[in-house]
N, C-alpha and C. Protein backbone atom coordinates (compact mmCIF):
# COMPACT_ATOMS: atom_id res chain seq x y z
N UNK A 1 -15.51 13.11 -5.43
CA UNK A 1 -16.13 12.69 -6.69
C UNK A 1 -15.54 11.35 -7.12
N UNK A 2 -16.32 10.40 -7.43
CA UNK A 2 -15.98 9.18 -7.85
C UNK A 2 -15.26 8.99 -9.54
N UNK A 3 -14.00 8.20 -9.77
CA UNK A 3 -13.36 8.16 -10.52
C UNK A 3 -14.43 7.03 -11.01
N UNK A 4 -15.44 7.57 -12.38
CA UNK A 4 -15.94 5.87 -12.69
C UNK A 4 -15.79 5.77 -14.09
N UNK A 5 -15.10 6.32 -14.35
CA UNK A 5 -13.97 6.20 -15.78
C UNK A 5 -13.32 4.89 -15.21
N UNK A 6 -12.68 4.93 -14.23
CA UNK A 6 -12.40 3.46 -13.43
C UNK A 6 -12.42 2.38 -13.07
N UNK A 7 -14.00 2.85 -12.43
CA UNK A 7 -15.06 1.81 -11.49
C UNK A 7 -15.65 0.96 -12.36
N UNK A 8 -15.52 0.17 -11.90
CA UNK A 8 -16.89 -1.18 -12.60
C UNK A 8 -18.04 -1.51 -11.81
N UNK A 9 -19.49 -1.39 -12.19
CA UNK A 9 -20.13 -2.13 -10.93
C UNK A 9 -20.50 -3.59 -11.60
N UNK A 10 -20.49 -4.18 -10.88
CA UNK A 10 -20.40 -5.94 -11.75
C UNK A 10 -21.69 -6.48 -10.58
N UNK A 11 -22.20 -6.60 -11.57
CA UNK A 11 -24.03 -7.19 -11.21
C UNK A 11 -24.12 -8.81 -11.68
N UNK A 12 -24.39 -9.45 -10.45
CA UNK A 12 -24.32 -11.16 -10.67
C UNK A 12 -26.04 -11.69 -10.02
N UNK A 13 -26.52 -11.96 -11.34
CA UNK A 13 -28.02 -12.33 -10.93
C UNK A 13 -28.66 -13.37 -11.97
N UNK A 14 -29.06 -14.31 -11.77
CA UNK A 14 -29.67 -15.83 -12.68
C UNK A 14 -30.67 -15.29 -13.84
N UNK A 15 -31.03 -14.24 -13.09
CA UNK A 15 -32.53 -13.54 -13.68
C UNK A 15 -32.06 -12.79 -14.77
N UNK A 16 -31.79 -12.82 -16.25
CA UNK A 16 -31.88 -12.10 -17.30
C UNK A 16 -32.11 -11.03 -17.34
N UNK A 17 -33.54 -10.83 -17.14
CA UNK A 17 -34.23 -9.43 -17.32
C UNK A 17 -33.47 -8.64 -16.03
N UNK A 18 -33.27 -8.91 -15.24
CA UNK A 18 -32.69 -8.34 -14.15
C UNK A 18 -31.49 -7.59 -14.71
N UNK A 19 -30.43 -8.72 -15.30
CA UNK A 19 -29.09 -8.51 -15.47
C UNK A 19 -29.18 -6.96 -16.84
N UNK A 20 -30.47 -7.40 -17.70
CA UNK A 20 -30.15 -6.00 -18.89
C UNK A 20 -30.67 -4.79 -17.95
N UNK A 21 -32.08 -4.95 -17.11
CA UNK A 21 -32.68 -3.55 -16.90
C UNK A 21 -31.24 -2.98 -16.50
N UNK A 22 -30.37 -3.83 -15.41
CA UNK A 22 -29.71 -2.76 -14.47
C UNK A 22 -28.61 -2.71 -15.46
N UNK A 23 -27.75 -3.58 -16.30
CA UNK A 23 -26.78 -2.93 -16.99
C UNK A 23 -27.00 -1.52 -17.92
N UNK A 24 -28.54 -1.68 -18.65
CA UNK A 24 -29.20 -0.19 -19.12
C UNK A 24 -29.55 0.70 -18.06
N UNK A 25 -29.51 1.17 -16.63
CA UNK A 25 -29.92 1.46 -15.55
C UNK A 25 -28.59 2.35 -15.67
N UNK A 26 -27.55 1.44 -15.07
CA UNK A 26 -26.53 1.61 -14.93
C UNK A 26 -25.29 2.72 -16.14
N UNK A 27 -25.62 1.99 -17.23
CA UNK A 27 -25.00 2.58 -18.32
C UNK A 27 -25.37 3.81 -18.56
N UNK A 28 -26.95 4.37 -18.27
CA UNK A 28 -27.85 5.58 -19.11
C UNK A 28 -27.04 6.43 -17.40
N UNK A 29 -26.60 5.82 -16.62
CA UNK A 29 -25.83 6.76 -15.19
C UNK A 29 -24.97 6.60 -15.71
N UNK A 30 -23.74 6.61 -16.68
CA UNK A 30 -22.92 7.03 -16.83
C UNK A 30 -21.52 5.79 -15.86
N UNK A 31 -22.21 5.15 -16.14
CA UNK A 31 -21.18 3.66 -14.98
C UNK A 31 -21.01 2.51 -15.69
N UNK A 32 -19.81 2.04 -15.96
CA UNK A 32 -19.49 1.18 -16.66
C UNK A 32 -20.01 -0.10 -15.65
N UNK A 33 -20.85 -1.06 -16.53
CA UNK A 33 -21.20 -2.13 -16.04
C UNK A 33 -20.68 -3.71 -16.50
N UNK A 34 -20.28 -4.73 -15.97
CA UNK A 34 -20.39 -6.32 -16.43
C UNK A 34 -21.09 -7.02 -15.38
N UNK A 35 -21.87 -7.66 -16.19
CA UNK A 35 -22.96 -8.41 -15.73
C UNK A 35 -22.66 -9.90 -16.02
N UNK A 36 -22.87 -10.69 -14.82
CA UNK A 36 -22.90 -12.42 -15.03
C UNK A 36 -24.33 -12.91 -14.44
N UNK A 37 -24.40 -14.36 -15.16
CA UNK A 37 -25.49 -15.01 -14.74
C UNK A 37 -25.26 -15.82 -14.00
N UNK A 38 -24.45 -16.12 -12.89
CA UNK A 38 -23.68 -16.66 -11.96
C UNK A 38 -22.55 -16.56 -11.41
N UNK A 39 -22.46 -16.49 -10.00
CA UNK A 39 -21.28 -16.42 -9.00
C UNK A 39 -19.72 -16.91 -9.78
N UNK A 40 -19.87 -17.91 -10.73
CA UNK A 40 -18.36 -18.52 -10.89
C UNK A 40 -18.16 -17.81 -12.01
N UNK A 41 -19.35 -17.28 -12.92
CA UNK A 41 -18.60 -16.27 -14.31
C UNK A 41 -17.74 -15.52 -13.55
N UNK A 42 -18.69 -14.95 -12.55
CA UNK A 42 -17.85 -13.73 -11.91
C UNK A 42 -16.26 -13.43 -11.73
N UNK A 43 -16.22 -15.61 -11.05
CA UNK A 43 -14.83 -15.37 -9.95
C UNK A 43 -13.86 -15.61 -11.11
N UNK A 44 -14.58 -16.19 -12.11
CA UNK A 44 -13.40 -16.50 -13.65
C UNK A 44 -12.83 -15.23 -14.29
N UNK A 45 -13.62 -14.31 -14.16
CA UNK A 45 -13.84 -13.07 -14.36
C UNK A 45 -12.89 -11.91 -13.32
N UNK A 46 -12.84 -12.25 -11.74
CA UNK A 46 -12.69 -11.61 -11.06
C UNK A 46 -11.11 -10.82 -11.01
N UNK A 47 -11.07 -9.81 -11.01
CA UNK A 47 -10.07 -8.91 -10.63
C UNK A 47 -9.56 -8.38 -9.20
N UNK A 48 -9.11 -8.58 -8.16
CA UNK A 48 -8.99 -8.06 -6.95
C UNK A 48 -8.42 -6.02 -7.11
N UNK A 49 -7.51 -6.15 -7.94
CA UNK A 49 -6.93 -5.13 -8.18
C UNK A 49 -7.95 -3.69 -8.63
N UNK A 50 -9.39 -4.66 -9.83
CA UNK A 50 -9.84 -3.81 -10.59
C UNK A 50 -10.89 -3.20 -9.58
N UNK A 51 -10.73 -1.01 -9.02
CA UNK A 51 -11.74 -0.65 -8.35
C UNK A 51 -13.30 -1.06 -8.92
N UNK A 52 -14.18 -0.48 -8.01
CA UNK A 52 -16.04 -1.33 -8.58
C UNK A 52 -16.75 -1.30 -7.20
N UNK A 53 -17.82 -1.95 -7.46
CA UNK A 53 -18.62 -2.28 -6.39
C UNK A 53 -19.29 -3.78 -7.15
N UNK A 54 -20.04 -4.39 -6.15
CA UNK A 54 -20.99 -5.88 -6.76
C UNK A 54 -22.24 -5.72 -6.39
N UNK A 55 -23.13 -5.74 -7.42
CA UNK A 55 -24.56 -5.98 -7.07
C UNK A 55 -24.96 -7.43 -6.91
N UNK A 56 -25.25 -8.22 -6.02
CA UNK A 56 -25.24 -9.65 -6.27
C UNK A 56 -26.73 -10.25 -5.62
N UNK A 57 -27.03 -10.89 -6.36
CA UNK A 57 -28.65 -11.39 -5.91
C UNK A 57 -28.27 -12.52 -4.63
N UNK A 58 -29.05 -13.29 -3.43
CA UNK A 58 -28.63 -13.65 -2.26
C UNK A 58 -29.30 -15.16 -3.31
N UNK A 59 -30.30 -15.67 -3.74
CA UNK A 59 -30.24 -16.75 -4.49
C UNK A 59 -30.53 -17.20 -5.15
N UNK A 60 -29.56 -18.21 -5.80
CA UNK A 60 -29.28 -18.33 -6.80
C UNK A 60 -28.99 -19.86 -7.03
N UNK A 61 -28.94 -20.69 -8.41
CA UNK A 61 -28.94 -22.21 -8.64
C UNK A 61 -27.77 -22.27 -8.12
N UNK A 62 -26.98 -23.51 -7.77
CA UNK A 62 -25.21 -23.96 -7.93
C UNK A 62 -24.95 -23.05 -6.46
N UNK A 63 -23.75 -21.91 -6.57
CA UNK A 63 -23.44 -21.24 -5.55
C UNK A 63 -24.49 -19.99 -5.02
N UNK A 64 -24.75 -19.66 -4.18
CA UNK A 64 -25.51 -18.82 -3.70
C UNK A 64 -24.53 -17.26 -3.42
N UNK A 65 -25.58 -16.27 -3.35
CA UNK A 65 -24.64 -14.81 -3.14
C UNK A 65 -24.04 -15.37 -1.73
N UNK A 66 -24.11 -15.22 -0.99
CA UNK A 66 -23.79 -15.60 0.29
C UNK A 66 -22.37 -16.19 0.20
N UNK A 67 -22.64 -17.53 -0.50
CA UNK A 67 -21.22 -18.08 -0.50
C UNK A 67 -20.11 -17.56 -1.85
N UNK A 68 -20.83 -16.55 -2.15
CA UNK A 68 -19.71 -15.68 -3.39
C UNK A 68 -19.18 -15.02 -1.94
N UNK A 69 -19.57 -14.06 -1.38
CA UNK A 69 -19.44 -13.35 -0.74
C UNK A 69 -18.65 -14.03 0.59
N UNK A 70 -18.69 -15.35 0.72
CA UNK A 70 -17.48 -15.87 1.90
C UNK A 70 -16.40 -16.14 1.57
N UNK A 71 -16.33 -16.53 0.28
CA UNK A 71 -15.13 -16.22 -1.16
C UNK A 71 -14.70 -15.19 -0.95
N UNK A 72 -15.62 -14.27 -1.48
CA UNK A 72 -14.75 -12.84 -1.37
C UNK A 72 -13.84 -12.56 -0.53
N UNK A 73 -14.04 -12.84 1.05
CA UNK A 73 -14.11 -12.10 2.16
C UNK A 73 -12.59 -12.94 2.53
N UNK A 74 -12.55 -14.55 2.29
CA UNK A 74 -11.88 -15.41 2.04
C UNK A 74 -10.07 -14.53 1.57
N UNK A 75 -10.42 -14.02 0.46
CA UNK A 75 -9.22 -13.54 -0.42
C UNK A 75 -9.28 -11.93 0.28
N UNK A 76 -8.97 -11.54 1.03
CA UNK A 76 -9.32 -10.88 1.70
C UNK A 76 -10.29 -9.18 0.13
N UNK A 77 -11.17 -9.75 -0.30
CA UNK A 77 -11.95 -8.71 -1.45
C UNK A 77 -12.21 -7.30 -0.70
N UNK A 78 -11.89 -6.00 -1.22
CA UNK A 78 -12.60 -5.08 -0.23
C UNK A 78 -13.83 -4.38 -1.21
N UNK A 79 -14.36 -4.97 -2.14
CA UNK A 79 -15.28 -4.81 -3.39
C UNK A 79 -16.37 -4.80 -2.58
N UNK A 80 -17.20 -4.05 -1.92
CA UNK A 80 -18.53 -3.45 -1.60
C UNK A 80 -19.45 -4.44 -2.53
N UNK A 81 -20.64 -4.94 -1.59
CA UNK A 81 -21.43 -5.51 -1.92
C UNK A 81 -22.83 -5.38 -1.66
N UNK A 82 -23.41 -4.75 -2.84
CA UNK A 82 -25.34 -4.49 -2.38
C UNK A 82 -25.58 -5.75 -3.01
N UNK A 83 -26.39 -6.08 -1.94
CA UNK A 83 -26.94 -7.67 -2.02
C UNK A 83 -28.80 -7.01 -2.42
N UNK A 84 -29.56 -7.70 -3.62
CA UNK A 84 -30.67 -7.22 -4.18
C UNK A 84 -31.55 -8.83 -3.61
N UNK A 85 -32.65 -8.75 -2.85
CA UNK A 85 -33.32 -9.88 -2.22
C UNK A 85 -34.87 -9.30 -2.32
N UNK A 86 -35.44 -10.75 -2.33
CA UNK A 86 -36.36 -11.11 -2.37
C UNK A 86 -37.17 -10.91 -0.84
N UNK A 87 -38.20 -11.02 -0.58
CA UNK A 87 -38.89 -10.80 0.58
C UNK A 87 -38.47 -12.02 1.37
N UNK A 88 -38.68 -13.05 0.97
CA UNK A 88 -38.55 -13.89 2.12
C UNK A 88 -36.97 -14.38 2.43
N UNK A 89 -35.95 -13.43 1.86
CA UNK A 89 -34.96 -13.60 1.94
C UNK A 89 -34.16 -12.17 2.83
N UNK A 90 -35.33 -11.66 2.93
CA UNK A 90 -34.55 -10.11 4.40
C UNK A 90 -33.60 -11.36 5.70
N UNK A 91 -34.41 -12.04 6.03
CA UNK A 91 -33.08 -12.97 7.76
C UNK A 91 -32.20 -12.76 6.97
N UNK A 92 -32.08 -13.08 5.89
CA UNK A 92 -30.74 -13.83 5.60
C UNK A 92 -29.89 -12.83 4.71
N UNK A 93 -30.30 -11.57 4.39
CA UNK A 93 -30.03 -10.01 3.96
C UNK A 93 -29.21 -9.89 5.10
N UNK A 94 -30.25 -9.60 6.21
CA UNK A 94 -29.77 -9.37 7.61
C UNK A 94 -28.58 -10.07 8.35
N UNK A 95 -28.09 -11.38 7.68
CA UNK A 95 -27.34 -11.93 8.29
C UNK A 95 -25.97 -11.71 7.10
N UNK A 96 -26.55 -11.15 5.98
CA UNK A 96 -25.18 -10.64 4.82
C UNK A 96 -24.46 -9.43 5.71
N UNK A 97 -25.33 -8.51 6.05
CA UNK A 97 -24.74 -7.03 6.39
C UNK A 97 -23.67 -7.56 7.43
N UNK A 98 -24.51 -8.81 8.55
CA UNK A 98 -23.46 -8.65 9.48
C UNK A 98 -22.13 -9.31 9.28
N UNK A 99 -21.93 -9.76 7.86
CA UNK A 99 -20.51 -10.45 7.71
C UNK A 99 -19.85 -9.37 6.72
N UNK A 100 -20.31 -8.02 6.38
CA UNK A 100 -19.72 -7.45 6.28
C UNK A 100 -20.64 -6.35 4.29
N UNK A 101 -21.68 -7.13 4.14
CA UNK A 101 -22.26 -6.29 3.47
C UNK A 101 -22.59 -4.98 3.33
N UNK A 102 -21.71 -4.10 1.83
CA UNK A 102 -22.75 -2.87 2.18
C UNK A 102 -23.59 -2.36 2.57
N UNK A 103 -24.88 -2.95 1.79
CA UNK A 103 -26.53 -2.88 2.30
C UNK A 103 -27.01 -3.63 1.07
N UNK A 104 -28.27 -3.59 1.88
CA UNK A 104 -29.33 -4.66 0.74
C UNK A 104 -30.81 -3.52 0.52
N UNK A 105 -30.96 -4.30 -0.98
CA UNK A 105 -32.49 -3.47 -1.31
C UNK A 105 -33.20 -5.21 -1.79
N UNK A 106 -34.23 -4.29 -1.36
CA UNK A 106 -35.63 -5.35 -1.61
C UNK A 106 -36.76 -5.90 -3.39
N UNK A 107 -36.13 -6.58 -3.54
CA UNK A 107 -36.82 -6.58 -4.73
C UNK A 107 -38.31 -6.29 -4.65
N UNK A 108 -38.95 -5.69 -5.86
CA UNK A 108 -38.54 -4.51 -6.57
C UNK A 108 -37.94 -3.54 -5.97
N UNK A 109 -36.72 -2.78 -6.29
CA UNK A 109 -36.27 -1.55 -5.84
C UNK A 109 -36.31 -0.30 -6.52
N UNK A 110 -35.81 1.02 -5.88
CA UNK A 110 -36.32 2.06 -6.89
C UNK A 110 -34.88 2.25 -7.36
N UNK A 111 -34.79 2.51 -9.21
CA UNK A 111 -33.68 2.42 -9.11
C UNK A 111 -32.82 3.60 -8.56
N UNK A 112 -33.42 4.68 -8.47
CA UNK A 112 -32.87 5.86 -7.62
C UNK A 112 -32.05 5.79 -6.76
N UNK A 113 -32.72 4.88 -5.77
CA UNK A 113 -32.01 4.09 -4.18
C UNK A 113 -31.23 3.17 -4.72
N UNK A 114 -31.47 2.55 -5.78
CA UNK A 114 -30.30 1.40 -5.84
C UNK A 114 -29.00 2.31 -6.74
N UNK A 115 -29.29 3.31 -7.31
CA UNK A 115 -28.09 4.45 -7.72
C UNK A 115 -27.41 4.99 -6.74
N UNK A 116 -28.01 5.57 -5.56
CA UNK A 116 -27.13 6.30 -4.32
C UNK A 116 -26.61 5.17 -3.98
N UNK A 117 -27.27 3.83 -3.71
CA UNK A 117 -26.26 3.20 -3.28
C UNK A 117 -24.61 2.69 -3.77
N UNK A 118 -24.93 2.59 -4.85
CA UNK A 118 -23.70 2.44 -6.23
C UNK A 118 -22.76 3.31 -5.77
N UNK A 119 -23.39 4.37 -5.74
CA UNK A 119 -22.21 5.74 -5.87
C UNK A 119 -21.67 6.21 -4.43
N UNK A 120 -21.90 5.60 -3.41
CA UNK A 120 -21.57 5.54 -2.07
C UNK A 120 -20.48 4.31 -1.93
N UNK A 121 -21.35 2.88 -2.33
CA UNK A 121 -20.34 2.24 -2.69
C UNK A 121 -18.94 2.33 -3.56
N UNK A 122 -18.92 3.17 -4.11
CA UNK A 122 -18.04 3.16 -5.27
C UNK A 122 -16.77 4.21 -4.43
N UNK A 123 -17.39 5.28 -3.73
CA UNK A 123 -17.05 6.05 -2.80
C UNK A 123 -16.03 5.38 -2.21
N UNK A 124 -16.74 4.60 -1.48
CA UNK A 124 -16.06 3.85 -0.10
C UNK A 124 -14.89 2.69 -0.76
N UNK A 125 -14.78 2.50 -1.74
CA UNK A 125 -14.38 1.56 -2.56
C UNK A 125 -13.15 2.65 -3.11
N UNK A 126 -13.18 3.43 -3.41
CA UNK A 126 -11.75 4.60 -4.22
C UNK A 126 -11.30 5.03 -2.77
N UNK A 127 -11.83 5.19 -1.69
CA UNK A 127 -10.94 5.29 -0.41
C UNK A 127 -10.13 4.50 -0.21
N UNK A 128 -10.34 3.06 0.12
CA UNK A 128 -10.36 1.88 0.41
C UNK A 128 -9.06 1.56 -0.41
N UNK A 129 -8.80 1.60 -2.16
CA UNK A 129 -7.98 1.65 -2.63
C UNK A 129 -6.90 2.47 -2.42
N UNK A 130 -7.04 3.69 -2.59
CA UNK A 130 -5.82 4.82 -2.34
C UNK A 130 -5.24 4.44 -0.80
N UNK A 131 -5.93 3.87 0.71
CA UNK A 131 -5.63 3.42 1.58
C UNK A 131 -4.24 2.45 1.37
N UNK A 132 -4.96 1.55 0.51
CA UNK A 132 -4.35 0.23 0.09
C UNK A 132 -2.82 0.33 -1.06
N UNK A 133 -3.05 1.58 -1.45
CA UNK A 133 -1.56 1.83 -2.20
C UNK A 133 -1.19 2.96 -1.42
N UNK A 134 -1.41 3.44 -0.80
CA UNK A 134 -0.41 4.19 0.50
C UNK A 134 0.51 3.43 1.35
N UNK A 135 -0.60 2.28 1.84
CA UNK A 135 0.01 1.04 2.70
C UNK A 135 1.10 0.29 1.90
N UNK A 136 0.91 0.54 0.03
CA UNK A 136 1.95 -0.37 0.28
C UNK A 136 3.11 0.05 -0.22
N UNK A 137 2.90 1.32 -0.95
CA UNK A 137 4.22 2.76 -0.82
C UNK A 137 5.41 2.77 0.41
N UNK A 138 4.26 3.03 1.41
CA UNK A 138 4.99 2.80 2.61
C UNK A 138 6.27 1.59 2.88
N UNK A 139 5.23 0.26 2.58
CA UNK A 139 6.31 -1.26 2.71
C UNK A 139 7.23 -0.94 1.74
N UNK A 140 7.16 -0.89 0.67
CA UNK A 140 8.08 -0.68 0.01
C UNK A 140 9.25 0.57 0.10
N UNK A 141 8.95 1.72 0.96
CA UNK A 141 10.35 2.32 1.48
C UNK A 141 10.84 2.11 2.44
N UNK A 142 10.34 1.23 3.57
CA UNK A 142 10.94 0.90 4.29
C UNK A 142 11.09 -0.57 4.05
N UNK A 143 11.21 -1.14 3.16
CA UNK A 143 11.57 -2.48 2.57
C UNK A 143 13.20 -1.96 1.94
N UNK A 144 13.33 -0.74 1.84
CA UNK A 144 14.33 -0.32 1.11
C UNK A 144 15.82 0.49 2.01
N UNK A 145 15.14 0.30 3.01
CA UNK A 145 15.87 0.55 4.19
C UNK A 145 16.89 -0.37 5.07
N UNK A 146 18.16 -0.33 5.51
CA UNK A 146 19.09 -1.43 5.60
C UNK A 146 18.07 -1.68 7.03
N UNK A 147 18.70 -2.58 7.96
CA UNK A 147 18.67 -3.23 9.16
C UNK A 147 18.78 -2.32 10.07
N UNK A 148 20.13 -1.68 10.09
CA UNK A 148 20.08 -0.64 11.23
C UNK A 148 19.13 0.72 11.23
N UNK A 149 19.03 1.01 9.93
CA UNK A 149 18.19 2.25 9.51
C UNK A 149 17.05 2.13 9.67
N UNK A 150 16.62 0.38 9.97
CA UNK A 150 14.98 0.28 10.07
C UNK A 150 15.22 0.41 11.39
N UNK A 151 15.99 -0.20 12.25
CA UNK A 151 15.72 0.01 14.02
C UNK A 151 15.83 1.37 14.58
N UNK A 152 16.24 2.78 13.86
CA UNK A 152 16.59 3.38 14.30
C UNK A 152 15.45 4.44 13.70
N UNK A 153 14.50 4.13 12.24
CA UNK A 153 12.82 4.27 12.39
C UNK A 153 12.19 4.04 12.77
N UNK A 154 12.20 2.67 13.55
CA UNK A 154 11.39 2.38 14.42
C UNK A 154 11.33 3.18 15.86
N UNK A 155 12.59 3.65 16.32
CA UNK A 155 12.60 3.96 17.66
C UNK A 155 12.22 5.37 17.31
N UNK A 156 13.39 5.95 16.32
CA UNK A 156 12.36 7.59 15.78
C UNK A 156 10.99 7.72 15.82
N UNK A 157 10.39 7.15 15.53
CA UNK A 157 9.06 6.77 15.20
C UNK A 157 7.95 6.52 16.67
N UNK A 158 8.94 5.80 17.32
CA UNK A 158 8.44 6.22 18.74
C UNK A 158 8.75 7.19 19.80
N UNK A 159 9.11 8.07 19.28
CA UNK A 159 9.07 9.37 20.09
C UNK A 159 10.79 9.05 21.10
N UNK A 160 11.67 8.43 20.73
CA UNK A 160 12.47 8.56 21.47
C UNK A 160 13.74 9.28 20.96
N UNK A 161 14.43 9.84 21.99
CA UNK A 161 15.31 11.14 21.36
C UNK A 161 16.81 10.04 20.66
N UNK A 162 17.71 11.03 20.47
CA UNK A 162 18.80 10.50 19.65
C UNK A 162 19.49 9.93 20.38
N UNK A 163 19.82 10.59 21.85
CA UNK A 163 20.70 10.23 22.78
C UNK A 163 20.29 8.64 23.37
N UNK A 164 19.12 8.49 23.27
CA UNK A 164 18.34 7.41 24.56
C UNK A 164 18.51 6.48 23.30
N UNK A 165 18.31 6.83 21.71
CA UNK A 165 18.69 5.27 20.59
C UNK A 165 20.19 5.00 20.31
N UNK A 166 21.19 6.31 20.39
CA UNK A 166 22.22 5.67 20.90
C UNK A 166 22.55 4.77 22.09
N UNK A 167 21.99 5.34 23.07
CA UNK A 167 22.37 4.04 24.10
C UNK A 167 21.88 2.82 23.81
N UNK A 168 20.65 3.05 23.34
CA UNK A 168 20.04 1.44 23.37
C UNK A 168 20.97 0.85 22.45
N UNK A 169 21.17 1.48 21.34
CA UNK A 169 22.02 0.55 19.93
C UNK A 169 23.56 0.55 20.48
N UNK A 170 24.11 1.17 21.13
CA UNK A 170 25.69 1.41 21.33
C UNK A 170 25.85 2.27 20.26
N UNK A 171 25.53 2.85 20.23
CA UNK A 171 26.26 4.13 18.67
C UNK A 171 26.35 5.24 19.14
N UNK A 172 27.41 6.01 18.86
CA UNK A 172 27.40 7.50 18.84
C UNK A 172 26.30 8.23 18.57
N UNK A 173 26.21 8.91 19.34
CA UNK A 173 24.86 10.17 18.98
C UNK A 173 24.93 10.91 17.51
N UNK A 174 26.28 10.85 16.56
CA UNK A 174 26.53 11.71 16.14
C UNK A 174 25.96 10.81 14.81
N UNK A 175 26.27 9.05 14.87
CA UNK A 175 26.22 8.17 13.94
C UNK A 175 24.67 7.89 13.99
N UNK A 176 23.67 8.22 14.85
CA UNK A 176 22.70 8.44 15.15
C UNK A 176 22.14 9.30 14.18
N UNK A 177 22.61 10.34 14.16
CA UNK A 177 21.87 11.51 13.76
C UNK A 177 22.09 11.14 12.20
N UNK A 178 23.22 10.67 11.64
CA UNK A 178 23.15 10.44 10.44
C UNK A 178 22.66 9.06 9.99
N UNK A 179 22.07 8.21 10.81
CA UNK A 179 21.38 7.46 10.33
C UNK A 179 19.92 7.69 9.86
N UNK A 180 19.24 8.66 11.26
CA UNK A 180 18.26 9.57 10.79
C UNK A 180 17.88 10.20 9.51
N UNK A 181 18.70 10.93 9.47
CA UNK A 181 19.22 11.59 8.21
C UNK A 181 18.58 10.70 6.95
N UNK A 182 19.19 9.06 6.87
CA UNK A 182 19.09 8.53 5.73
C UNK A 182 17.77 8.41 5.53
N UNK A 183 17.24 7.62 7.30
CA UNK A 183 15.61 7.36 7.21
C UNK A 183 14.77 8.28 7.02
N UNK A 184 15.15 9.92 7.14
CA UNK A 184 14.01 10.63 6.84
C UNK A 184 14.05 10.80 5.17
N UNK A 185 15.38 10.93 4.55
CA UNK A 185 15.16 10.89 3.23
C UNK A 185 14.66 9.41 2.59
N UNK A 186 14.84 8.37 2.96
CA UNK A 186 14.50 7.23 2.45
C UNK A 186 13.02 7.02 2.46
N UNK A 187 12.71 7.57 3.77
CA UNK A 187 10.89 7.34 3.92
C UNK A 187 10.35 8.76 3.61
N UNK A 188 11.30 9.68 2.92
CA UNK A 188 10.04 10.91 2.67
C UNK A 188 9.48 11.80 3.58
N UNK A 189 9.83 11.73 4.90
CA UNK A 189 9.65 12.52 5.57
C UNK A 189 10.46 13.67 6.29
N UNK A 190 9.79 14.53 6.94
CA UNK A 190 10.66 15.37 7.51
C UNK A 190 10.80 16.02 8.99
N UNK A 191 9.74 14.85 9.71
CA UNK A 191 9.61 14.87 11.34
C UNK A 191 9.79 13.64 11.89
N UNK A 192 10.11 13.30 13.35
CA UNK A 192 9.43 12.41 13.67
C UNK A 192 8.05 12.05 13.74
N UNK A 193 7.31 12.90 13.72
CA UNK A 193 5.66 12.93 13.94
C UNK A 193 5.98 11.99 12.65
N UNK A 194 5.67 12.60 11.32
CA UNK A 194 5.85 12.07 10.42
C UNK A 194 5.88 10.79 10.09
N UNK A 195 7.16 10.12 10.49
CA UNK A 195 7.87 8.84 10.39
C UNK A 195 6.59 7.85 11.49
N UNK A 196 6.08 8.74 12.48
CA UNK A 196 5.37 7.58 13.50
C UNK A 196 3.62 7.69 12.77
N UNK A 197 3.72 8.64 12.07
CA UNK A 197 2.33 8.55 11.21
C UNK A 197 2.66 7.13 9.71
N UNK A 198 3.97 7.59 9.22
CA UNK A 198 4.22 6.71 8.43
C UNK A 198 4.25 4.69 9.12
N UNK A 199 4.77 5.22 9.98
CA UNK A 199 4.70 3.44 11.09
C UNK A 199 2.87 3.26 11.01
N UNK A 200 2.60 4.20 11.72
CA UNK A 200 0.99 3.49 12.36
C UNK A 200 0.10 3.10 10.95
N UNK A 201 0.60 3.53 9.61
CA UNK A 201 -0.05 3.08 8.42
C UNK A 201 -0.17 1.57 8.09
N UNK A 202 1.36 1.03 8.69
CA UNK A 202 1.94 -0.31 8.41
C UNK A 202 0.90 -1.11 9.27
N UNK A 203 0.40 -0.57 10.21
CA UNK A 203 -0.37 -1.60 11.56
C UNK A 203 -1.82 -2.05 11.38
């Protein structure tokens, strides 16, 4: 279930009437909306942090959706984007998806279809986040970890026993085991499996 107590969907389109139907569209669904009449309100506007999705029209006077969207992609944005186009603008729909667009609807759309899409987007967008603060939970306990305690997660982490990271490091097996010790309490875990699930997050 989507957190959209949260979510924002932020709709960027030149067209007025466009920008109220869908913010009233949007609002009477229960989805907090901000709406601009151009790409740069937006980026003046823009939050990386704040979850959402973007409804963004492909064109437009000044900057075009397209080049909002190489911006985006630029700062590395993971904000889901339904791109809303015109007929003679599907090539170039078609050439949004492949740089990494949600999906596109066709003006006029129903707003039904342009609702599932929202809420899929918004979906994929609260994954995407919780991903993104796991990843960086992670850096930060093993940011908190000395030098030797990180080489000796790292090798834990790759499946190698205590005896074979003493040799490699020169350490006692015994100074081994209590280095372990620190890294499984420091990183929260309580296996090696664990610790090499916690590594492959970082990659």
């Amino acid at each position: 279930m989507v957190d959209v107590n949260n979510a924002t969907v932020y709709v960027v389109d030149d067209d007025e009437a466009i920008l109220d139907s869908l913010q009233l569209l949007l609002k009477t669904a229960g989805l907090r909306a901000c709406t601009y009449d151009g790409p740069e309100k937006f980026l003046s506007d823009y939050q990386p942090t704040r979850p959402g999705c973007l409804i963004l029209d492909i064109q437009m006077p000044g900057m075009t959706g397209l080049e909002l969207q190489e911006i985006l992609a630029d700062v590395g944005s993971i904000l889901p984007i339904i791109f809303i186009t015109g007929h003679a603008d599907i090539p170039i729909a078609v050439q949004a998806m492949k740089d990494g667009a949600f999906e596109f609807l066709q003006k006029p759309f129903n707003d039904t279809v342009l609702l599932d899409y929202v809420t899929k987007a918004l979906s994929l967008n609260e994954r995407q986040q919780k991903e993104i603060t796991a990843t960086q939970s992670v850096i930060a306990r093993i940011e908190k970890l000395s030098p030797r305690e990180k080489q000796v997660f790292e090798k834990v982490a790759e499946g190698k026993s205590g005896k074979v990271i003493a040799s490699e490091l020169n350490l006692s097996p015994r100074t081994i085991e209590i280095y372990r010790s620190h890294v499984m309490l420091k990183m929260q875990a309580t296996s090696a499996v664990e610790l090499a699930n916690l590594m492959n997050i970082t990659r």
